[in-house]
PDB file of N, CA and C in Angstrom:
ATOM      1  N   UNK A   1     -35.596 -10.827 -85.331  1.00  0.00           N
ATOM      2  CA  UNK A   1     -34.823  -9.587 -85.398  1.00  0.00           C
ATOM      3  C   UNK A   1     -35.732  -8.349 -85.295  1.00  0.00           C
ATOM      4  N   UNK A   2     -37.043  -8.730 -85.767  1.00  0.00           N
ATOM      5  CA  UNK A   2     -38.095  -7.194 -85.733  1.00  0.00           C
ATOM      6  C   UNK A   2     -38.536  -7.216 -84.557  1.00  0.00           C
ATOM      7  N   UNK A   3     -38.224  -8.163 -83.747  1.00  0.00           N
ATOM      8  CA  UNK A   3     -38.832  -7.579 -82.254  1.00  0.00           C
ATOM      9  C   UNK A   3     -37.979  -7.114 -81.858  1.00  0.00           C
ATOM     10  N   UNK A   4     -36.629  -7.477 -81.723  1.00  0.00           N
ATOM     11  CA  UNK A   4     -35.638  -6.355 -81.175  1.00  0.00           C
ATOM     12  C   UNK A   4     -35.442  -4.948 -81.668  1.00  0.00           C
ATOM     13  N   UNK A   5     -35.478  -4.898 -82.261  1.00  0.00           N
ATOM     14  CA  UNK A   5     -35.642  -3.531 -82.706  1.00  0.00           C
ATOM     15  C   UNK A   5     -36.912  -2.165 -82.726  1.00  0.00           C
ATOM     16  N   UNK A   6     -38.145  -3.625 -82.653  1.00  0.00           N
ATOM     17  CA  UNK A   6     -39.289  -2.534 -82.075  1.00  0.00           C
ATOM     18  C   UNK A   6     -39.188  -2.181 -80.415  1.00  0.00           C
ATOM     19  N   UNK A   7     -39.054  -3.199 -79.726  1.00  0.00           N
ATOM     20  CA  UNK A   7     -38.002  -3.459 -78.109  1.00  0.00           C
ATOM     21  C   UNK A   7     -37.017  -2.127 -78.009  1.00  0.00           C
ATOM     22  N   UNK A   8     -36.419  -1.861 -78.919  1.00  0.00           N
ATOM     23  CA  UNK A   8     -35.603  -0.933 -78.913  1.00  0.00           C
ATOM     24  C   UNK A   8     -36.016   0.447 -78.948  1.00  0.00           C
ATOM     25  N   UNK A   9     -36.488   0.772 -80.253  1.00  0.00           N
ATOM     26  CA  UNK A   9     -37.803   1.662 -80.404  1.00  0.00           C
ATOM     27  C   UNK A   9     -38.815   2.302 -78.910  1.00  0.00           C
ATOM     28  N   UNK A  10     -39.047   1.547 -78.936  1.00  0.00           N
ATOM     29  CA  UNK A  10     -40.051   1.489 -77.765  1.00  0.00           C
ATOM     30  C   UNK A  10     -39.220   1.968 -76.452  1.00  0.00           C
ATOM     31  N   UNK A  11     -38.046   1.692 -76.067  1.00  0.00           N
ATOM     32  CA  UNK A  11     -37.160   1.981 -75.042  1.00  0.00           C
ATOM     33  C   UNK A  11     -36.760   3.422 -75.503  1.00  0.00           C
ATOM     34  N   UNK A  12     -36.648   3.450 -76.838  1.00  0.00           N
ATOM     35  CA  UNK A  12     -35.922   4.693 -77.192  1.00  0.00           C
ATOM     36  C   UNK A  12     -36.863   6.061 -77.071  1.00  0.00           C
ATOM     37  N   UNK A  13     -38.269   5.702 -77.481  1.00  0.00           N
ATOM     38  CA  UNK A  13     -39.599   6.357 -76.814  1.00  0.00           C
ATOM     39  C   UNK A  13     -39.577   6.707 -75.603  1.00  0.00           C
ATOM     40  N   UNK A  14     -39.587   5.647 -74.997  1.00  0.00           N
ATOM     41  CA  UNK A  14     -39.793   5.959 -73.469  1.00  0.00           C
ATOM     42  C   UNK A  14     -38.948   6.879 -72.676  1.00  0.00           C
ATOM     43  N   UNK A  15     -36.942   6.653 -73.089  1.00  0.00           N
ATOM     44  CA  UNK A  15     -36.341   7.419 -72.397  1.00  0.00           C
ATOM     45  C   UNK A  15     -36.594   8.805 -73.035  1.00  0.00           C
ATOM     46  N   UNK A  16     -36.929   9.057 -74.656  1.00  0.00           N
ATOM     47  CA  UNK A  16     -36.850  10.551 -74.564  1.00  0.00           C
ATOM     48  C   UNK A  16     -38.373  11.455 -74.246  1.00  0.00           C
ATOM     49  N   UNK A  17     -39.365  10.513 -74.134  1.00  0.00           N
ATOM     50  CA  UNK A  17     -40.501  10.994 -73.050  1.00  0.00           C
ATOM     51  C   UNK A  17     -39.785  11.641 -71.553  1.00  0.00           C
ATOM     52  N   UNK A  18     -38.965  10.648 -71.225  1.00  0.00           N
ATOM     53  CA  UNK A  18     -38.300  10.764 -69.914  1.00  0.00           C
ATOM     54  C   UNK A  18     -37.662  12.238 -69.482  1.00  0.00           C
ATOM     55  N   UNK A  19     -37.061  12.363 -70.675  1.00  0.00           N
ATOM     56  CA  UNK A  19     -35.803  13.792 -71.029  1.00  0.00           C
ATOM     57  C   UNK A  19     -36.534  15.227 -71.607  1.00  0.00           C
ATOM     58  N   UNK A  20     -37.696  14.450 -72.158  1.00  0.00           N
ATOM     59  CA  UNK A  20     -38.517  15.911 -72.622  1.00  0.00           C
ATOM     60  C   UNK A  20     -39.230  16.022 -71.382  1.00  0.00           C
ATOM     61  N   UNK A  21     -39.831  15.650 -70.508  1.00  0.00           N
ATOM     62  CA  UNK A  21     -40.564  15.715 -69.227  1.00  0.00           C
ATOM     63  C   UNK A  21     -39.603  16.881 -68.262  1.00  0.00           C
ATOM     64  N   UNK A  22     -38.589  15.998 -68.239  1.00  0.00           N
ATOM     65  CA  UNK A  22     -37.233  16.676 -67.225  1.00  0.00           C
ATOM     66  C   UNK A  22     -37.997  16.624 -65.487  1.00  0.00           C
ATOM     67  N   UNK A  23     -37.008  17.850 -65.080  1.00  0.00           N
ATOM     68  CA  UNK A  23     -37.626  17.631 -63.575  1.00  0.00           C
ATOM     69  C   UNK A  23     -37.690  19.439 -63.772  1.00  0.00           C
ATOM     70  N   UNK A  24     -37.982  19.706 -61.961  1.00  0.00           N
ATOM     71  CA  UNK A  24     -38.203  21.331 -62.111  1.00  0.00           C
ATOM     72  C   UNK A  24     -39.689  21.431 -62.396  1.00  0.00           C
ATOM     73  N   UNK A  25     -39.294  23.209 -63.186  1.00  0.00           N
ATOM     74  CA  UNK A  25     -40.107  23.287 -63.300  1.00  0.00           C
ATOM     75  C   UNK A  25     -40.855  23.102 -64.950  1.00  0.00           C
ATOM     76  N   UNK A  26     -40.338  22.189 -65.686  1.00  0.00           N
ATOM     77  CA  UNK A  26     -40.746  21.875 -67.060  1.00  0.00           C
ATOM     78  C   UNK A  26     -41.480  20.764 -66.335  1.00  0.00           C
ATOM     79  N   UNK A  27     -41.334  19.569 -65.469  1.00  0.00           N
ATOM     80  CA  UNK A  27     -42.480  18.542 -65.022  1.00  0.00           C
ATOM     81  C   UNK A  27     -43.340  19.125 -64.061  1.00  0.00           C
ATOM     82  N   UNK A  28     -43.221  20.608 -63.428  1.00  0.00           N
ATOM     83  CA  UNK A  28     -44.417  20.599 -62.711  1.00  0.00           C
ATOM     84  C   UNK A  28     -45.219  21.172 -63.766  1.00  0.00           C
ATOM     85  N   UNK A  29     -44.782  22.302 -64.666  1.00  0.00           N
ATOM     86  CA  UNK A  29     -45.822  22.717 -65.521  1.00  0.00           C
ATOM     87  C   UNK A  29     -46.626  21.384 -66.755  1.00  0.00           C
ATOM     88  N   UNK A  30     -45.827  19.944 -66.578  1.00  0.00           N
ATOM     89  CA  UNK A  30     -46.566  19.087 -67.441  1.00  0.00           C
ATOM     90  C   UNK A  30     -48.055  18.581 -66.489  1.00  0.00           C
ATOM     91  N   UNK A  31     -48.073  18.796 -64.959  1.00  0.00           N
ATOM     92  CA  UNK A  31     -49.002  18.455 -64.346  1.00  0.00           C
ATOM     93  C   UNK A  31     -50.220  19.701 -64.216  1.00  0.00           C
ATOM     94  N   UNK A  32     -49.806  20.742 -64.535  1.00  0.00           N
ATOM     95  CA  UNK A  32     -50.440  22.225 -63.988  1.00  0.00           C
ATOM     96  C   UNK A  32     -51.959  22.460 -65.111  1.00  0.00           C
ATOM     97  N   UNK A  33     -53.086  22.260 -64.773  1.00  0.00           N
ATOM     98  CA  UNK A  33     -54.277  22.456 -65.977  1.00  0.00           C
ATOM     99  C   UNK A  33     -54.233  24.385 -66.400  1.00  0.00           C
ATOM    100  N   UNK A  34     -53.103  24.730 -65.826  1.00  0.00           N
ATOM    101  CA  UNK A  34     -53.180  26.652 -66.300  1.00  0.00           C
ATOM    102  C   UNK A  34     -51.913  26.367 -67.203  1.00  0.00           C
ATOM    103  N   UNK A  35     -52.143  26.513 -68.652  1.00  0.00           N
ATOM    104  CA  UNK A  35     -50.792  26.858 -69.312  1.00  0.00           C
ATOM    105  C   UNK A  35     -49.992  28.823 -68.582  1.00  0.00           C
ATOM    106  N   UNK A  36     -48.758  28.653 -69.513  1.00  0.00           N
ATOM    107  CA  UNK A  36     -47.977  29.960 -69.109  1.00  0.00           C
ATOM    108  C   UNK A  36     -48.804  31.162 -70.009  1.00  0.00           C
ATOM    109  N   UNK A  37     -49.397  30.492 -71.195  1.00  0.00           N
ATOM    110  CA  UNK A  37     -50.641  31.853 -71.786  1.00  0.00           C
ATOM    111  C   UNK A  37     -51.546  32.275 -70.782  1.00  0.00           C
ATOM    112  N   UNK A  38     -52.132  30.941 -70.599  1.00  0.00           N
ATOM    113  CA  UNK A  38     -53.460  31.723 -70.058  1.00  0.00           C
ATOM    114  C   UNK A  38     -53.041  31.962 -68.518  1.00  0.00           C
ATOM    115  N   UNK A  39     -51.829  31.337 -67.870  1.00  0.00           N
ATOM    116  CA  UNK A  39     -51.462  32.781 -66.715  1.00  0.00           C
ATOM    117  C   UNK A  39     -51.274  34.341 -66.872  1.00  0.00           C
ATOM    118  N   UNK A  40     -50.593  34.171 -67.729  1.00  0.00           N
ATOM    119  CA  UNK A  40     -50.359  35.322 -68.702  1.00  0.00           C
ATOM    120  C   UNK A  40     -51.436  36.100 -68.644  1.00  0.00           C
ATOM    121  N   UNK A  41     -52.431  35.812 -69.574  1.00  0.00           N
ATOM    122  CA  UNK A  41     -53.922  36.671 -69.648  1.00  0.00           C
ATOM    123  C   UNK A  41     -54.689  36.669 -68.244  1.00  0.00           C
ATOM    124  N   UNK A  42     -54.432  35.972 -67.824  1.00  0.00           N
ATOM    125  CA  UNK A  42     -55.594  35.894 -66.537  1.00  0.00           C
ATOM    126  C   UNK A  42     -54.522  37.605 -65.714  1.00  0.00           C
ATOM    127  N   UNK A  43     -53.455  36.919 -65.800  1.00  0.00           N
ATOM    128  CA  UNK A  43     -52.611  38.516 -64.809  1.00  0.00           C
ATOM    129  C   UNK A  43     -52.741  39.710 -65.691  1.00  0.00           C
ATOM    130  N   UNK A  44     -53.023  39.731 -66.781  1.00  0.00           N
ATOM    131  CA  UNK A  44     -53.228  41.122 -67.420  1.00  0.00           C
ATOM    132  C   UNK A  44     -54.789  41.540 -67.704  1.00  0.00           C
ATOM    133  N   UNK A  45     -55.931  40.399 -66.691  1.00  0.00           N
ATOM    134  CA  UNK A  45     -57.103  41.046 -66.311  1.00  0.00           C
ATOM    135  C   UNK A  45     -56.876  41.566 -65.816  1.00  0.00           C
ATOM    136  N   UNK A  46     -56.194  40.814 -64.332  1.00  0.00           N
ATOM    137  CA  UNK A  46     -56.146  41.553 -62.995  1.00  0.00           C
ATOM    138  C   UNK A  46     -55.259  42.852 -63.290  1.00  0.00           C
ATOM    139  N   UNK A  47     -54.105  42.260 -63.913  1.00  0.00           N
ATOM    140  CA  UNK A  47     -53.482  44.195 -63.907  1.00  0.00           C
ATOM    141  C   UNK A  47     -53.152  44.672 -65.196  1.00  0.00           C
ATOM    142  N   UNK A  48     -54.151  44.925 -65.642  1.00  0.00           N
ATOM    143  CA  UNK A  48     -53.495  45.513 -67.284  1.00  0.00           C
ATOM    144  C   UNK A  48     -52.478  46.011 -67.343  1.00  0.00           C
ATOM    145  N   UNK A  49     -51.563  46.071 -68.556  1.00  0.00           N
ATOM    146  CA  UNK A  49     -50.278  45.745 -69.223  1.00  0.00           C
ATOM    147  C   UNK A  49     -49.470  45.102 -69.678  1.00  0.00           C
ATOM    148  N   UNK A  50     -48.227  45.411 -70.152  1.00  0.00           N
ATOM    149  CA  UNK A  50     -47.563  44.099 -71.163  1.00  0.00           C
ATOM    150  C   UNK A  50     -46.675  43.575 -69.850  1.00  0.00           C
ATOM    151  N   UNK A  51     -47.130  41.757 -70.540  1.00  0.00           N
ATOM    152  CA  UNK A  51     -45.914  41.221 -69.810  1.00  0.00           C
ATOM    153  C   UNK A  51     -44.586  40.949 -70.045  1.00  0.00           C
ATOM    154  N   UNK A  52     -43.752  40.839 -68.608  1.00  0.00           N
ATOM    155  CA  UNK A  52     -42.261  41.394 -69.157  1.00  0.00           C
ATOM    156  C   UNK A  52     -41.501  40.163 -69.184  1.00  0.00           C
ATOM    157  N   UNK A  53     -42.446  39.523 -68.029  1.00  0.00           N
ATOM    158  CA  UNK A  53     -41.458  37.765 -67.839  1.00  0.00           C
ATOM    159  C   UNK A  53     -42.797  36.973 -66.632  1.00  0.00           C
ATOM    160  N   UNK A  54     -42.083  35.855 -67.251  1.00  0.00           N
ATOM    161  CA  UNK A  54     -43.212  34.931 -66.171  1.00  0.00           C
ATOM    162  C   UNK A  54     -42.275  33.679 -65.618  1.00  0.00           C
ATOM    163  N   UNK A  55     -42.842  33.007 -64.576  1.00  0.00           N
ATOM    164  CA  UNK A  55     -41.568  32.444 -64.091  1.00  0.00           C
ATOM    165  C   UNK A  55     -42.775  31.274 -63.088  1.00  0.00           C
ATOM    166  N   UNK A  56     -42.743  29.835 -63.354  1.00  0.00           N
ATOM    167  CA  UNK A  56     -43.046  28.886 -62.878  1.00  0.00           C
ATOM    168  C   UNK A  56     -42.761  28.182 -61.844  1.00  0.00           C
ATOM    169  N   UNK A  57     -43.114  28.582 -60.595  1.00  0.00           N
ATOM    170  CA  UNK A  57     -42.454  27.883 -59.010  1.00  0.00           C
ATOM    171  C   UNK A  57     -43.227  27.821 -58.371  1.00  0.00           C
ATOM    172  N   UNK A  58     -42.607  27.443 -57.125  1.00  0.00           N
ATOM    173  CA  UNK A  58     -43.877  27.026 -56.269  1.00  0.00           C
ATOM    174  C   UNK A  58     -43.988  27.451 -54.305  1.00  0.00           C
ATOM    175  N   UNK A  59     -44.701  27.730 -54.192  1.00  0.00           N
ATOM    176  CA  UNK A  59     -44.703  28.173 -52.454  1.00  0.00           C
ATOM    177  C   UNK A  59     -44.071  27.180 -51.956  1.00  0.00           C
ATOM    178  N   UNK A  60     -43.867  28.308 -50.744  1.00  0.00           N
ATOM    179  CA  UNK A  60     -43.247  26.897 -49.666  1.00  0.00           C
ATOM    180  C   UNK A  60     -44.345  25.985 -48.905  1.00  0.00           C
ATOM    181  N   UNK A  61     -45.369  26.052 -49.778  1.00  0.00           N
ATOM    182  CA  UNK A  61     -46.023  24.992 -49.394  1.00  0.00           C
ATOM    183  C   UNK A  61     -46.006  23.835 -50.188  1.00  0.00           C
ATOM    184  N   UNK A  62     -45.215  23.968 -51.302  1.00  0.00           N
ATOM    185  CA  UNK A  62     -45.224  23.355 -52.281  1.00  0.00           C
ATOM    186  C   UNK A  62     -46.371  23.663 -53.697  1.00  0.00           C
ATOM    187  N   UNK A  63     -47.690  24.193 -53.837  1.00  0.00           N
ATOM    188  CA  UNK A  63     -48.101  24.955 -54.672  1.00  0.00           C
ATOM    189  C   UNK A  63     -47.626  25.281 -55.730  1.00  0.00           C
ATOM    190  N   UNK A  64     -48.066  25.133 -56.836  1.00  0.00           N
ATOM    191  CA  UNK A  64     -47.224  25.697 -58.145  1.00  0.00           C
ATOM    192  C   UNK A  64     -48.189  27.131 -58.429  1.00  0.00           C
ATOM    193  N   UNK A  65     -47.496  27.664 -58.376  1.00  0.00           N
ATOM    194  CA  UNK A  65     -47.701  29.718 -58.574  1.00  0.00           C
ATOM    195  C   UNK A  65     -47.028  30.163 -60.134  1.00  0.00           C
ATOM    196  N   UNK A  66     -47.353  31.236 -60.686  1.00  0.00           N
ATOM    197  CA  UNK A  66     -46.655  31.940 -61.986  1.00  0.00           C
ATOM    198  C   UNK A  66     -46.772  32.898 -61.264  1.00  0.00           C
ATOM    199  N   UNK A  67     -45.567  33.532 -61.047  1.00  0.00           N
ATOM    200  CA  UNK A  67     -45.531  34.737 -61.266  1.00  0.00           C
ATOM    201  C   UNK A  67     -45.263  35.703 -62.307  1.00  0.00           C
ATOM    202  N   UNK A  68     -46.332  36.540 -62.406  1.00  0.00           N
ATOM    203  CA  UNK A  68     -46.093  37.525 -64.072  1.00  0.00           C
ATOM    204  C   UNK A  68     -45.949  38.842 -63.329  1.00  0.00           C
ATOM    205  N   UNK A  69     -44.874  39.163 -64.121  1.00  0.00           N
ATOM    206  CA  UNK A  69     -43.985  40.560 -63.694  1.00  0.00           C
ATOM    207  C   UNK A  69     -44.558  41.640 -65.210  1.00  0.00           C
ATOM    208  N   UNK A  70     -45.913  42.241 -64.687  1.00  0.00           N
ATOM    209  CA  UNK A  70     -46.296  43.230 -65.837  1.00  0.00           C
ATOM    210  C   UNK A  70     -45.885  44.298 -65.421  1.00  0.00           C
ATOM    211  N   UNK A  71     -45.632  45.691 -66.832  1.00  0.00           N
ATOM    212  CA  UNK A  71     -45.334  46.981 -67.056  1.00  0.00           C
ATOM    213  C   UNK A  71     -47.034  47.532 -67.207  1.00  0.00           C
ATOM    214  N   UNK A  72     -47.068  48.321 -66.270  1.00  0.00           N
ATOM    215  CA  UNK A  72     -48.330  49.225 -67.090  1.00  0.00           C
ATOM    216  C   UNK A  72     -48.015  50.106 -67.835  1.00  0.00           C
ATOM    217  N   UNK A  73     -49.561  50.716 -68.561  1.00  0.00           N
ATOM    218  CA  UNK A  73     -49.191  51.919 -69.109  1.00  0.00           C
ATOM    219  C   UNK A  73     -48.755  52.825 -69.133  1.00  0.00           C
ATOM    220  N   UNK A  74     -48.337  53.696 -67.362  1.00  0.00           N
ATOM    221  CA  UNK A  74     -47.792  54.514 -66.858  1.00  0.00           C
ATOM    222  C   UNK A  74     -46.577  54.198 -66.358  1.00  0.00           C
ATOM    223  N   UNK A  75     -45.963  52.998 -66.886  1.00  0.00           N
ATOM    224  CA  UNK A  75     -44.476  52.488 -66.415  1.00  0.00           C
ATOM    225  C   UNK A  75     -44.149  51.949 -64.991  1.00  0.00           C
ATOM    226  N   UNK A  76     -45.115  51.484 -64.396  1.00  0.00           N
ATOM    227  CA  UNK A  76     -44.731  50.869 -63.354  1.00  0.00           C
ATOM    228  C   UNK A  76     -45.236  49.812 -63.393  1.00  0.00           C
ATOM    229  N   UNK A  77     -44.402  48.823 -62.687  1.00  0.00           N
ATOM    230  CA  UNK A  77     -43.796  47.151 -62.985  1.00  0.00           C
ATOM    231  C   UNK A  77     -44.448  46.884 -61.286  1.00  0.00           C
ATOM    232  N   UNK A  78     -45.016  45.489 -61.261  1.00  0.00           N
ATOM    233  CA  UNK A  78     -45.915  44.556 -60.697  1.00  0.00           C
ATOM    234  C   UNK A  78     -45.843  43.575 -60.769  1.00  0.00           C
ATOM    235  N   UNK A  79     -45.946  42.207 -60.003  1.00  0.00           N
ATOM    236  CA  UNK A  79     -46.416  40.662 -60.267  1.00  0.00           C
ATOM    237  C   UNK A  79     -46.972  40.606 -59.486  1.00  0.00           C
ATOM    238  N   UNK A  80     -47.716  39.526 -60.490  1.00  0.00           N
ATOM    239  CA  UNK A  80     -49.239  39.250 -59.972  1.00  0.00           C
ATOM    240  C   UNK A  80     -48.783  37.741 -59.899  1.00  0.00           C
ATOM    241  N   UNK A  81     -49.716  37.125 -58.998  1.00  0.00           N
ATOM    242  CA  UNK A  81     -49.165  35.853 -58.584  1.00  0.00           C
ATOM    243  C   UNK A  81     -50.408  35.103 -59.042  1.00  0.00           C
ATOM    244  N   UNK A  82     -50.220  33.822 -59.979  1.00  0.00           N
ATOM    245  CA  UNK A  82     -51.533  32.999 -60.081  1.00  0.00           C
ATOM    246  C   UNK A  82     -51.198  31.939 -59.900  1.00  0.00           C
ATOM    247  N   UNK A  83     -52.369  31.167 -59.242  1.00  0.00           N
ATOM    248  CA  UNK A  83     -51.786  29.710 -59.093  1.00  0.00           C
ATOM    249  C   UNK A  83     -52.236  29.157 -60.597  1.00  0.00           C
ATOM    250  N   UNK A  84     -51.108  28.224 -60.465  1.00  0.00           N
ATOM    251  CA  UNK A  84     -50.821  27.144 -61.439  1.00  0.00           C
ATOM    252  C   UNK A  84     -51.801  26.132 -61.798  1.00  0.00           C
ATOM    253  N   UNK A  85     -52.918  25.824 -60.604  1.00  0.00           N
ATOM    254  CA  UNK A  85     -53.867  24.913 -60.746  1.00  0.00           C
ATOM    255  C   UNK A  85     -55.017  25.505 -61.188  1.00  0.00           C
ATOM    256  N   UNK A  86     -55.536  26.504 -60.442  1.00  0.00           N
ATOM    257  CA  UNK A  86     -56.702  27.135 -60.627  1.00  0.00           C
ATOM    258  C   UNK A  86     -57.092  28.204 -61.280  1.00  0.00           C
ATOM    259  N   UNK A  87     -56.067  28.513 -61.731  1.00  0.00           N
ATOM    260  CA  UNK A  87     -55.672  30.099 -62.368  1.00  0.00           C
ATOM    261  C   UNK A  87     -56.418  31.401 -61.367  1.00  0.00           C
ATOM    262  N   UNK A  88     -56.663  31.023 -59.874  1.00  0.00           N
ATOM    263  CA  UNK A  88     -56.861  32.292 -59.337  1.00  0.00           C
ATOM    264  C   UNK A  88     -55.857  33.029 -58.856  1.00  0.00           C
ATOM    265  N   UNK A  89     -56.247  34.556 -59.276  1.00  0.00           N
ATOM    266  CA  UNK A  89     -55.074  35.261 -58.583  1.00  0.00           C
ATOM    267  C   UNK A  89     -54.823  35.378 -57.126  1.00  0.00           C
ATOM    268  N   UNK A  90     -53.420  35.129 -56.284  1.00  0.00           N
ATOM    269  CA  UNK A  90     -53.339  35.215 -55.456  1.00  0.00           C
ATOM    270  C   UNK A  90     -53.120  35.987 -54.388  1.00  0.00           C
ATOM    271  N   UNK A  91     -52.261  37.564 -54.626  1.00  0.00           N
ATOM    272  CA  UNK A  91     -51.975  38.233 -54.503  1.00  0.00           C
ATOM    273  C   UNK A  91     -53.023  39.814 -54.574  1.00  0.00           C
ATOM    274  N   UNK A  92     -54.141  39.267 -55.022  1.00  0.00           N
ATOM    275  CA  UNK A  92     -55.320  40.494 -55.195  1.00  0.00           C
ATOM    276  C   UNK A  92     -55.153  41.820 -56.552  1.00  0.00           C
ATOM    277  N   UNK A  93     -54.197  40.933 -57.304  1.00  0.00           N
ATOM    278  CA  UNK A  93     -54.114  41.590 -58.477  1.00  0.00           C
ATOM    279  C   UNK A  93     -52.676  42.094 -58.803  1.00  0.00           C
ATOM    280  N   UNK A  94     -51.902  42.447 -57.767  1.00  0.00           N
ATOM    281  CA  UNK A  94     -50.660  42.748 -58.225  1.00  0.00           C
ATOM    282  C   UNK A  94     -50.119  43.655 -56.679  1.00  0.00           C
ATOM    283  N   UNK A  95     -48.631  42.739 -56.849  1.00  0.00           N
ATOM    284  CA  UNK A  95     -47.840  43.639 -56.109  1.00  0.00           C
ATOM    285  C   UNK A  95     -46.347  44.332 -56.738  1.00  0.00           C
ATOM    286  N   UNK A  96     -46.130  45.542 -55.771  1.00  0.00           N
ATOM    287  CA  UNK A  96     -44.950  46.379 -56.672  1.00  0.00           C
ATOM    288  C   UNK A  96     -43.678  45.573 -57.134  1.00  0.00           C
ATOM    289  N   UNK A  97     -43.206  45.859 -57.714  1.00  0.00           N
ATOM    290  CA  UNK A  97     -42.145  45.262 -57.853  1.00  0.00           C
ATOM    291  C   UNK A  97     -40.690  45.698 -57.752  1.00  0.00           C
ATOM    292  N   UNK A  98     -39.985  45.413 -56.273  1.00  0.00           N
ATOM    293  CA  UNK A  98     -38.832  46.321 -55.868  1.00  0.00           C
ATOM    294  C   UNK A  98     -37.956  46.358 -56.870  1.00  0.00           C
ATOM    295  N   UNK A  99     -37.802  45.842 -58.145  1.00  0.00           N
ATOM    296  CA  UNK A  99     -36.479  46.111 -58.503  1.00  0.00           C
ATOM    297  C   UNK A  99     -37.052  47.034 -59.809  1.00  0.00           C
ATOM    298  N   UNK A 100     -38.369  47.162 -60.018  1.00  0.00           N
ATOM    299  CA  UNK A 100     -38.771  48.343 -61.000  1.00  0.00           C
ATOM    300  C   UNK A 100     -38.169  48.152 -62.379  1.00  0.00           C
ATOM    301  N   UNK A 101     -37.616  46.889 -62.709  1.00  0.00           N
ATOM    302  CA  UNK A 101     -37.785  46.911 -63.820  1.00  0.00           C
ATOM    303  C   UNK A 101     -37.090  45.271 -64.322  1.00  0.00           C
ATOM    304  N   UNK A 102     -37.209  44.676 -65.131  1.00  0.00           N
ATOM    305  CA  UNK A 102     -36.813  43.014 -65.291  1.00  0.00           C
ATOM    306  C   UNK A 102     -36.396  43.253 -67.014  1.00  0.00           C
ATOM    307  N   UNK A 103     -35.596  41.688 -67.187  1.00  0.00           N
ATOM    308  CA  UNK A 103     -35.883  41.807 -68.453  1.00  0.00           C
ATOM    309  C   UNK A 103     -36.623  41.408 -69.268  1.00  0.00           C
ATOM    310  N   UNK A 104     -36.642  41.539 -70.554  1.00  0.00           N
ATOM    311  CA  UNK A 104     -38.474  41.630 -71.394  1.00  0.00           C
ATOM    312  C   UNK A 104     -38.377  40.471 -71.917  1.00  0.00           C
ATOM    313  N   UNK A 105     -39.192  39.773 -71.759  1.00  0.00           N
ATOM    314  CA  UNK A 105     -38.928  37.632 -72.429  1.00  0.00           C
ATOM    315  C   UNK A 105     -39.820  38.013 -73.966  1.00  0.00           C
TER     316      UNK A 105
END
């Protein structure tokens, strides 16, 4: 009877490994060596200010990118694009951001 139930256990492990993984972008960021912090900081070298939102996807090359949508000090809004693998910025530090303003995560 205690092997069935460790059998069970063990299945019951596995599927909610399965469900916490998910698909998207919660399993590409389980493969990505740049957490969403240190994208975070790496885009507020390149462009100082607070960040407003960050958002985990990927080129159409397939690439996993963050984009961080920072406010500077003088109120104008930017994302800076870093890749997901290497944490280099891609974009050369920041581009404008047409809609001038997002909401604050």
């Amino acid at each position: 009877m205690k092997h069935r139930t460790h059998g069970r256990r063990r299945l019951a492990t596995l599927v909610l490994a399965l469900l916490l993984t998910g698909t998207g972008a919660n399993a590409l960021a389980a493969g990505n060596p740049v957490s969403k912090a240190e994208a975070a900081t790496i885009a507020t070298q390149a462009h100082p200010g607070k960040v407003e939102r960050q958002t985990l996807t990927t080129l159409p090359s397939g690439e996993p990118i963050y984009q961080v949508v920072i406010r500077d000090p003088q109120g104008g809004v930017a994302t800076v694009v870093v890749d997901a693998r290497t944490g280099e910025v891609l974009n050369g530090g920041a581009m404008p951001d047409p809609a001038g303003s997002g909401p604050t995560q």
